[in-house]
C-alpha atoms as a PDB file:
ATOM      1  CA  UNK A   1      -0.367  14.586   8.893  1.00  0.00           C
ATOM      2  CA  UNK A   2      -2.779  12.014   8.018  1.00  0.00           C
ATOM      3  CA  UNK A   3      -2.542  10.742  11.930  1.00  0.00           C
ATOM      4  CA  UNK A   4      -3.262  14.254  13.403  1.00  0.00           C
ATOM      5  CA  UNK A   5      -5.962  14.490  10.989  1.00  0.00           C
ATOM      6  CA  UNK A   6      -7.661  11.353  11.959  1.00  0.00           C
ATOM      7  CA  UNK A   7      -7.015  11.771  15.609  1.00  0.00           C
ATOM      8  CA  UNK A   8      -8.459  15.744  15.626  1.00  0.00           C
ATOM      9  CA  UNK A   9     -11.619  14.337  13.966  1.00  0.00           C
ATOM     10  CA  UNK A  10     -12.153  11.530  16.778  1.00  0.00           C
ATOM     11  CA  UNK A  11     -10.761   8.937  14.871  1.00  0.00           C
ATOM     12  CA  UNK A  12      -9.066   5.791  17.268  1.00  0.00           C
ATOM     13  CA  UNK A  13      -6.271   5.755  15.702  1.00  0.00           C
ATOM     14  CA  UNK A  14      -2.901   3.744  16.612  1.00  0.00           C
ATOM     15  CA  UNK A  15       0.230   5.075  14.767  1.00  0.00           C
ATOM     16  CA  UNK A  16       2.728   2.326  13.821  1.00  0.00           C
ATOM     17  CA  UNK A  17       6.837   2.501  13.244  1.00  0.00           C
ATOM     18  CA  UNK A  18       9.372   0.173  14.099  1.00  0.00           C
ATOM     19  CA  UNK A  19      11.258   3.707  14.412  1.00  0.00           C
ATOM     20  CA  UNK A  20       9.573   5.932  17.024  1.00  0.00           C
ATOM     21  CA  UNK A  21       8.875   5.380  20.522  1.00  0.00           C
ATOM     22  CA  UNK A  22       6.058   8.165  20.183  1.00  0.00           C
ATOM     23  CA  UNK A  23       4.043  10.421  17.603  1.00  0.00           C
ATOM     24  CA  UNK A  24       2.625  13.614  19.144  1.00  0.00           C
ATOM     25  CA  UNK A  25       3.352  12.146  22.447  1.00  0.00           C
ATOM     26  CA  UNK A  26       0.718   9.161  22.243  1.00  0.00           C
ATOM     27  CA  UNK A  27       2.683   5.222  22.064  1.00  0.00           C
ATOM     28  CA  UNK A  28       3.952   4.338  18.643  1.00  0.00           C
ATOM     29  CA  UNK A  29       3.620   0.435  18.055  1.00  0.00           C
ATOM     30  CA  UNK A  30       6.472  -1.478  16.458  1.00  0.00           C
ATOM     31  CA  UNK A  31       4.151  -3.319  14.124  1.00  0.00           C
ATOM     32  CA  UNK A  32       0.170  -3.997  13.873  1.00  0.00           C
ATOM     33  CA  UNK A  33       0.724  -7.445  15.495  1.00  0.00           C
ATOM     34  CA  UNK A  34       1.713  -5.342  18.993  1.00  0.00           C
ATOM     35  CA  UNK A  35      -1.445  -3.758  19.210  1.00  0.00           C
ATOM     36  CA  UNK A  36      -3.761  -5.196  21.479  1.00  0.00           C
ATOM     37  CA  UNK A  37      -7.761  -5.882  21.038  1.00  0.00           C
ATOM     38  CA  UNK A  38      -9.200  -6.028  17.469  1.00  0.00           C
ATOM     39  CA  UNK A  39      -9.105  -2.658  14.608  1.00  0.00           C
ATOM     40  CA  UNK A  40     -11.371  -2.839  11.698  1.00  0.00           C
ATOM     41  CA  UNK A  41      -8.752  -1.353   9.122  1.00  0.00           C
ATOM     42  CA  UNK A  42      -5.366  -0.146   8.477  1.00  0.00           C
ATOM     43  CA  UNK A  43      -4.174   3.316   6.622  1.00  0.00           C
ATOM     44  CA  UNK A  44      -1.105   2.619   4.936  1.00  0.00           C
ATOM     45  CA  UNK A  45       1.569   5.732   5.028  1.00  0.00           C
ATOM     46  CA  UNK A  46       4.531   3.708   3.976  1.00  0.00           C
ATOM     47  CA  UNK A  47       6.903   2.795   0.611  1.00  0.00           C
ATOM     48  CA  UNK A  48       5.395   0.580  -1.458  1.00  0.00           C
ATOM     49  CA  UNK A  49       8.344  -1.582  -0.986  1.00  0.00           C
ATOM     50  CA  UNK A  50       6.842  -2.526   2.820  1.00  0.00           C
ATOM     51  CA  UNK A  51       2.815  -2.736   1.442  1.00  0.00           C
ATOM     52  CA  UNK A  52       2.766  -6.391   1.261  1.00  0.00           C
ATOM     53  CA  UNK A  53       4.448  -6.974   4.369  1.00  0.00           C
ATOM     54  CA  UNK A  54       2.018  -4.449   6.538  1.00  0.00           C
ATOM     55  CA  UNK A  55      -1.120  -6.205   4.513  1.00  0.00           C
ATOM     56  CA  UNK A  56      -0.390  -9.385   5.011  1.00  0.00           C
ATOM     57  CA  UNK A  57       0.352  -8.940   8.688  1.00  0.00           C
ATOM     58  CA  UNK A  58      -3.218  -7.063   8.488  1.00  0.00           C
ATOM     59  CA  UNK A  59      -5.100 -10.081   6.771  1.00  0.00           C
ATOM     60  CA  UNK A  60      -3.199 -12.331   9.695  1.00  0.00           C
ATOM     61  CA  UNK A  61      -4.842 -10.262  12.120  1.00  0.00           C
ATOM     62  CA  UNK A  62      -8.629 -10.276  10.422  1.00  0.00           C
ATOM     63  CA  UNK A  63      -8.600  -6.590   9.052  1.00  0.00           C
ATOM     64  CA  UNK A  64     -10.643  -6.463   6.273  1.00  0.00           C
ATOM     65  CA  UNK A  65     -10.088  -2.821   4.989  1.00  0.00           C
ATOM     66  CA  UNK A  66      -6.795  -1.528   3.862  1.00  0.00           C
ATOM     67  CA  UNK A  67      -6.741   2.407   2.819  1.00  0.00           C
ATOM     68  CA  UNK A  68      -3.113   2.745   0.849  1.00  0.00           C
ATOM     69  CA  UNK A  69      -2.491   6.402   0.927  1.00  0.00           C
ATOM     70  CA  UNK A  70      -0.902   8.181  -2.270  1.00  0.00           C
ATOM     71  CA  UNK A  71       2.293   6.774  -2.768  1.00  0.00           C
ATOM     72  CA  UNK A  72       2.048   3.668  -0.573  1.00  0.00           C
ATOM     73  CA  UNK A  73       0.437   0.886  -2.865  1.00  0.00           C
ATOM     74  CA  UNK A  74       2.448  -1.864  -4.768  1.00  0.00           C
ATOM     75  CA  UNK A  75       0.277  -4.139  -7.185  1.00  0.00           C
ATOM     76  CA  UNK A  76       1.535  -7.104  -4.988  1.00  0.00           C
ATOM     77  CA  UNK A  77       0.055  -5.552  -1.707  1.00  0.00           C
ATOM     78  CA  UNK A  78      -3.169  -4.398  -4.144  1.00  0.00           C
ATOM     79  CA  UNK A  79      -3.464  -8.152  -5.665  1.00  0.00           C
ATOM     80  CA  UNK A  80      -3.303 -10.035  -1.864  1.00  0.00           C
ATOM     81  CA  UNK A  81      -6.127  -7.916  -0.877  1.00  0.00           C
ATOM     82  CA  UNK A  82      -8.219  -8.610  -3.873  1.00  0.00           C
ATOM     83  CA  UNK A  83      -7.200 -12.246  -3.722  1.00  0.00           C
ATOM     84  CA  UNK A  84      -8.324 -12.446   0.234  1.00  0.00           C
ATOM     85  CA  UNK A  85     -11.396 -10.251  -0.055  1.00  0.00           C
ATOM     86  CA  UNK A  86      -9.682  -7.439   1.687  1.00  0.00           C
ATOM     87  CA  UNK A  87     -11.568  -4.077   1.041  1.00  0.00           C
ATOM     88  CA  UNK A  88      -8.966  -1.525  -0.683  1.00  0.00           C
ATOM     89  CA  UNK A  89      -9.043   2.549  -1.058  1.00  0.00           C
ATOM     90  CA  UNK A  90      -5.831   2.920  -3.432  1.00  0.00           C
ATOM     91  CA  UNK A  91      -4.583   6.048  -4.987  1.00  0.00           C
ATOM     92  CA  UNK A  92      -7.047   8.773  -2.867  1.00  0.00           C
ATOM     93  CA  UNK A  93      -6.014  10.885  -0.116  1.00  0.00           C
ATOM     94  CA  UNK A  94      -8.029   9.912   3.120  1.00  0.00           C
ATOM     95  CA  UNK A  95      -7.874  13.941   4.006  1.00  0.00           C
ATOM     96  CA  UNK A  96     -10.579  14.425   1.416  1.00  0.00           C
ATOM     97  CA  UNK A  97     -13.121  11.822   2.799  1.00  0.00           C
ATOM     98  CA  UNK A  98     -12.985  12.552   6.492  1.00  0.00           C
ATOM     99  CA  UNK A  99     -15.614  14.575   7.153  1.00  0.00           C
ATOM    100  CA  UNK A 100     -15.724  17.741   8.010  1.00  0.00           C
ATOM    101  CA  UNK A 101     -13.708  18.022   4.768  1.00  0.00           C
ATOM    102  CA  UNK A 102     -11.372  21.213   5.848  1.00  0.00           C
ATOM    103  CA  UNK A 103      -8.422  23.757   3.677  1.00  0.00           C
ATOM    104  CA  UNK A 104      -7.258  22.780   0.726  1.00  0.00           C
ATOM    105  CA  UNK A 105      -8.641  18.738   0.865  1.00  0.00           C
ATOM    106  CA  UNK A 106     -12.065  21.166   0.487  1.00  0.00           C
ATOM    107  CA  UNK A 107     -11.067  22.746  -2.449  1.00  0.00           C
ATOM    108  CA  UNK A 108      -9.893  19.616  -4.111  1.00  0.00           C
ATOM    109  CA  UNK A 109     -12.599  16.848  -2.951  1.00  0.00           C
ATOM    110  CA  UNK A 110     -14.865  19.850  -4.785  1.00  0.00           C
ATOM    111  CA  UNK A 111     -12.419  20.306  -8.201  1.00  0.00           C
ATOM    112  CA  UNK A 112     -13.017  15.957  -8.154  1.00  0.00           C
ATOM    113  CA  UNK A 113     -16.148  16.134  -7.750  1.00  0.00           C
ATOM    114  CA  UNK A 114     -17.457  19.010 -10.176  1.00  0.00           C
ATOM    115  CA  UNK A 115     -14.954  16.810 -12.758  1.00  0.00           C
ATOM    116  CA  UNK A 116     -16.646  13.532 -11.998  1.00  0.00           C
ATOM    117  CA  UNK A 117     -13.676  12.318 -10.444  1.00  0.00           C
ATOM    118  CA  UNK A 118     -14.887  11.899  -6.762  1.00  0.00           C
ATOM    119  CA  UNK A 119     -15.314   7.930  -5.684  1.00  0.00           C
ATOM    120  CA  UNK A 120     -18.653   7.370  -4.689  1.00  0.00           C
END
């Protein structure tokens, strides 16, 4: 979801799975390292069992922004970044930043931010 939602908003996106040839018909790499030319940052949609593996493979490549989506952080993964000046998004749904903001992500990037809740 978070691909199609990246892609749809002109996003270059590259998905990554050592599992699929394809995702919605466009080339799915095997791992970041297989992707040629430079990317300024990687959006993490995996267990938290494979974050430090996928970050440090990042950090070997020069990314310097890691967005972990919900679910996909481990404080191992969290504490390389910090520890090689790595830029991390942990714990927020990149749907809700995106802009245009659409459906539900709407309704709750407004609940956060009437709350107090919304990163600035």
């Amino acid at each position: 979801m978070a691909y199609k939602n990246l892609k749809d908003k002109g996003y270059k996106v590259f998905p990554v799975n050592p599992n699929a040839d394809s995702v919605d018909s466009y080339k799915c790499y095997p791992n970041l390292s297989s992707i040629s030319g430079a990317f300024d940052g990687v959006l993490l949609v995996v267990p938290p069992k494979q974050s430090e593996a996928v970050v440090r493979e990042a950090h070997q490549l020069g990314v310097k922004s890691i967005w972990f989506q919900q679910g996909s952080s481990s404080e191992e993964a969290i504490n390389f970044c910090e520890e090689n000046n790595i830029s991390v998004v942990s714990g927020e749904c990149i749907m809700m930043f995106t802009e245009p903001v659409e459906s539900f992500h709407k309704f709750h990037r407004w609940i956060w931010k009437l709350f107090g809740k919304l990163p600035k």
